[in-house]
C-alpha atoms as a PDB file:
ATOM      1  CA  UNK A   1      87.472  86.081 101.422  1.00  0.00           C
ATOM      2  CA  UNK A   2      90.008  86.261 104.263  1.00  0.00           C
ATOM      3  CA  UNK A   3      90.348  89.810 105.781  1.00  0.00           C
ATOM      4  CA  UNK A   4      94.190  91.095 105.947  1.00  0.00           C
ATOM      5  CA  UNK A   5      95.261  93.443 107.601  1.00  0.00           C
ATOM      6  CA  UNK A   6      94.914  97.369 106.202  1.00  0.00           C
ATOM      7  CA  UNK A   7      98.261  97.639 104.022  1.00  0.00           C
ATOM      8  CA  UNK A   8     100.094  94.411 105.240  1.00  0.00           C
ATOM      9  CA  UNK A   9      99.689  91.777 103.592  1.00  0.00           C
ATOM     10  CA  UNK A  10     103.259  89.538 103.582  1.00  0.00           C
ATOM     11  CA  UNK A  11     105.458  88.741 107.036  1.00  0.00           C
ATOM     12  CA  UNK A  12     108.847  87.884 107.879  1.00  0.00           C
ATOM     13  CA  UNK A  13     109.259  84.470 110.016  1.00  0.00           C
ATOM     14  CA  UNK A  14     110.166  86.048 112.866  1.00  0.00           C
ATOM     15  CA  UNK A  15     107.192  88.076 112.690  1.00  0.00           C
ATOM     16  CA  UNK A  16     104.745  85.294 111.817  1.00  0.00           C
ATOM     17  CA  UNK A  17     106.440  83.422 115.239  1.00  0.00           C
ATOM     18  CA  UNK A  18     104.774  86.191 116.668  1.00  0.00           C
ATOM     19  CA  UNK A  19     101.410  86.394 115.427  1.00  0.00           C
ATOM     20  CA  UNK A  20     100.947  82.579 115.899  1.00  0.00           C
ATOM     21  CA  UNK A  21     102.992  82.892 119.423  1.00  0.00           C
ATOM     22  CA  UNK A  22     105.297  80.291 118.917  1.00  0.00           C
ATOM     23  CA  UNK A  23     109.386  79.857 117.963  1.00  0.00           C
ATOM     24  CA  UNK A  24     110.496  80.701 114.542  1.00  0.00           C
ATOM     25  CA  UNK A  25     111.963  77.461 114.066  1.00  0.00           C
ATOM     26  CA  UNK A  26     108.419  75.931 114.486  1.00  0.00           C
ATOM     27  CA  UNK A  27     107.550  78.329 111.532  1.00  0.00           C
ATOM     28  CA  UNK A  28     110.399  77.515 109.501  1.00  0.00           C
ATOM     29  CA  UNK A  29     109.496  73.962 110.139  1.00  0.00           C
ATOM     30  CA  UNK A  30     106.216  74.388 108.692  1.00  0.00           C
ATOM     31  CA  UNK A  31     107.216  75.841 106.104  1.00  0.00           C
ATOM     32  CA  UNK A  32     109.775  73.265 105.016  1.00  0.00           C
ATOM     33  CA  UNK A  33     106.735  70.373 105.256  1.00  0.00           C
ATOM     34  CA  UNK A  34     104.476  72.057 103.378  1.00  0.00           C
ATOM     35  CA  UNK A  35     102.109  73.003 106.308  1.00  0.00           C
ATOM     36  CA  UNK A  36     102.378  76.847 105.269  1.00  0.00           C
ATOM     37  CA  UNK A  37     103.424  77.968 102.218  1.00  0.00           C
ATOM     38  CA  UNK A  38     106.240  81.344 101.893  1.00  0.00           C
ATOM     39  CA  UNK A  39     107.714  83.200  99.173  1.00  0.00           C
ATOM     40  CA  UNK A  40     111.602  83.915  99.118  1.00  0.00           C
ATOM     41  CA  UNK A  41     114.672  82.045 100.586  1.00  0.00           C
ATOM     42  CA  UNK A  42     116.627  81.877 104.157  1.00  0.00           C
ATOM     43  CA  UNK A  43     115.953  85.388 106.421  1.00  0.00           C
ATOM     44  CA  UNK A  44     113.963  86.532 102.998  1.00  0.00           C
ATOM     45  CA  UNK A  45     110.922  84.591 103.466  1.00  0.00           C
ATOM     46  CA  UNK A  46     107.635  86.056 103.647  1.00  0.00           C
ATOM     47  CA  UNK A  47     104.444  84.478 104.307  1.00  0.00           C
ATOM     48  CA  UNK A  48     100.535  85.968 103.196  1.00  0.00           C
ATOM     49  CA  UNK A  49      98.630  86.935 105.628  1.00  0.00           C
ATOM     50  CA  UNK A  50      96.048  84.453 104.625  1.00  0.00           C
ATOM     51  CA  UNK A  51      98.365  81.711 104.992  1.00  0.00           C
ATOM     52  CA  UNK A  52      98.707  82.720 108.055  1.00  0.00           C
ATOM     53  CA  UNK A  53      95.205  83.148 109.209  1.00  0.00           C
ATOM     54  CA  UNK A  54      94.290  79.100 106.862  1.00  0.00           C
ATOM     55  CA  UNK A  55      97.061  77.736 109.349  1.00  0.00           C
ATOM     56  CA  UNK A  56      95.993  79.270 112.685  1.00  0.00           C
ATOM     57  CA  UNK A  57      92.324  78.000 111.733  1.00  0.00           C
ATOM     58  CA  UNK A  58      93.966  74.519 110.691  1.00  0.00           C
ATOM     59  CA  UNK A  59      95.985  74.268 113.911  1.00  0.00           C
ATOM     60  CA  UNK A  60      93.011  75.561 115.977  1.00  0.00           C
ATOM     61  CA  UNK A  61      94.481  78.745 117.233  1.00  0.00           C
ATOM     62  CA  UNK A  62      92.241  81.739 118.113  1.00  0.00           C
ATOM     63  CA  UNK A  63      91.324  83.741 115.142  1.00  0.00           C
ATOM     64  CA  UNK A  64      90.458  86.674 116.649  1.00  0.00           C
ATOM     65  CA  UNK A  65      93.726  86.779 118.323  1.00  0.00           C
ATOM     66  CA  UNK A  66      95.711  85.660 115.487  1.00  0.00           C
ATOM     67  CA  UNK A  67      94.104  88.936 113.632  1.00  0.00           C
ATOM     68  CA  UNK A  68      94.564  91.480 116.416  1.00  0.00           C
ATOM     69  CA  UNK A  69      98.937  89.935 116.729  1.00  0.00           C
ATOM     70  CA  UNK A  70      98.617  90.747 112.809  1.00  0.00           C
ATOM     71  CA  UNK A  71      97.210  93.681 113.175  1.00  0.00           C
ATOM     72  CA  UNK A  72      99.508  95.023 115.745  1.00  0.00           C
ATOM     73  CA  UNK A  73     102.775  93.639 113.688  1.00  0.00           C
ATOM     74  CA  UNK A  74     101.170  95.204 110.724  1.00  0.00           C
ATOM     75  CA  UNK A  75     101.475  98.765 112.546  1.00  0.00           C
ATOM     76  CA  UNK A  76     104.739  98.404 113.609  1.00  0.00           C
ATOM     77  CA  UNK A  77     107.339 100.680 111.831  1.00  0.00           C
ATOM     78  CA  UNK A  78     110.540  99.000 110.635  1.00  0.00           C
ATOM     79  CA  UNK A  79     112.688 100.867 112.321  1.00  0.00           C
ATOM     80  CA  UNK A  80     116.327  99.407 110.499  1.00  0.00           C
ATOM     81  CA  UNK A  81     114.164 100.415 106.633  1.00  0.00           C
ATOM     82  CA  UNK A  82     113.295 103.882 108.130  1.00  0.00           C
ATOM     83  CA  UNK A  83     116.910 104.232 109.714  1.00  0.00           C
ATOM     84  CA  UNK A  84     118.135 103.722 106.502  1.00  0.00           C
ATOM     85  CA  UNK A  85     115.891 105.857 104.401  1.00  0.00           C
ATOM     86  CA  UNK A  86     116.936 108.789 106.720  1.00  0.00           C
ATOM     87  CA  UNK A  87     120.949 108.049 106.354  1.00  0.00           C
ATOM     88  CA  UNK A  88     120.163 107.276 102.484  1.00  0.00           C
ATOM     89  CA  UNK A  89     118.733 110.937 102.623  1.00  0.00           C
ATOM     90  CA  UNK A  90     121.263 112.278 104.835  1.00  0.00           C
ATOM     91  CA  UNK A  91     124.114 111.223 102.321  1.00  0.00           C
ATOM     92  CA  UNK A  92     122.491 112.622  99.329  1.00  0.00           C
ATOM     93  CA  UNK A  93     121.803 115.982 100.536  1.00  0.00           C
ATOM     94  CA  UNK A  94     125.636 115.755 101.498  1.00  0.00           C
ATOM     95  CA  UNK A  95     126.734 115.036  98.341  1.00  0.00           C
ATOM     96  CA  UNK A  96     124.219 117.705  96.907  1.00  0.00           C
ATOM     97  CA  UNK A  97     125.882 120.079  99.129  1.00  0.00           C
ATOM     98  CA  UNK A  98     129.162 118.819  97.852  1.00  0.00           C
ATOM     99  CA  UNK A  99     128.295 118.818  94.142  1.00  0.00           C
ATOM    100  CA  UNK A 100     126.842 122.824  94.773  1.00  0.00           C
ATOM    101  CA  UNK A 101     130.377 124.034  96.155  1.00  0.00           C
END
């Protein structure tokens, strides 16, 4: 079994780009031939993290650094989702406030 990273498992093109250092097109491309296989449509796609790994190995890319990229995406915080979790919070503790008057 492939190893994935610790609570990651799917990635966004842009961030797959990343972990195999190349252009997102070049990942969309891939995609679209049937070289790598991704779930979802347009700016939705994701892609499993042992896709990702079967293509670097396929394509002859470094494994180890293909893993520590992941790895380092995988940590990342989304900073838009958590922007939006704190407004989401921050407007219902408004309209709490509002409701309790």
């Amino acid at each position: 079994m492939v190893p994935t990273p610790v609570g990651r498992e799917w990635f966004s093109v842009p961030q797959v780009a990343r972990i195999l250092d190349v252009n997102p097109q070049s990942v969309y491309d891939a995609v679209k031939t049937g070289r790598m296989e991704a779930r979802g449509v347009g700016r939705e796609r994701r892609i499993h993290a042992r896709e990702i790994i079967g293509y670097a190995a396929r394509t002859g890319r470094d494994g180890d650094q293909v893993l520590m990229r992941m790895e380092d995406i995988a940590g990342e915080i989304d900073w838009r989702k958590a922007i939006g979790w704190v407004l989401a919070g921050v407007g219902l503790y408004m309209l709490l406030q509002k409701l309790n008057e």
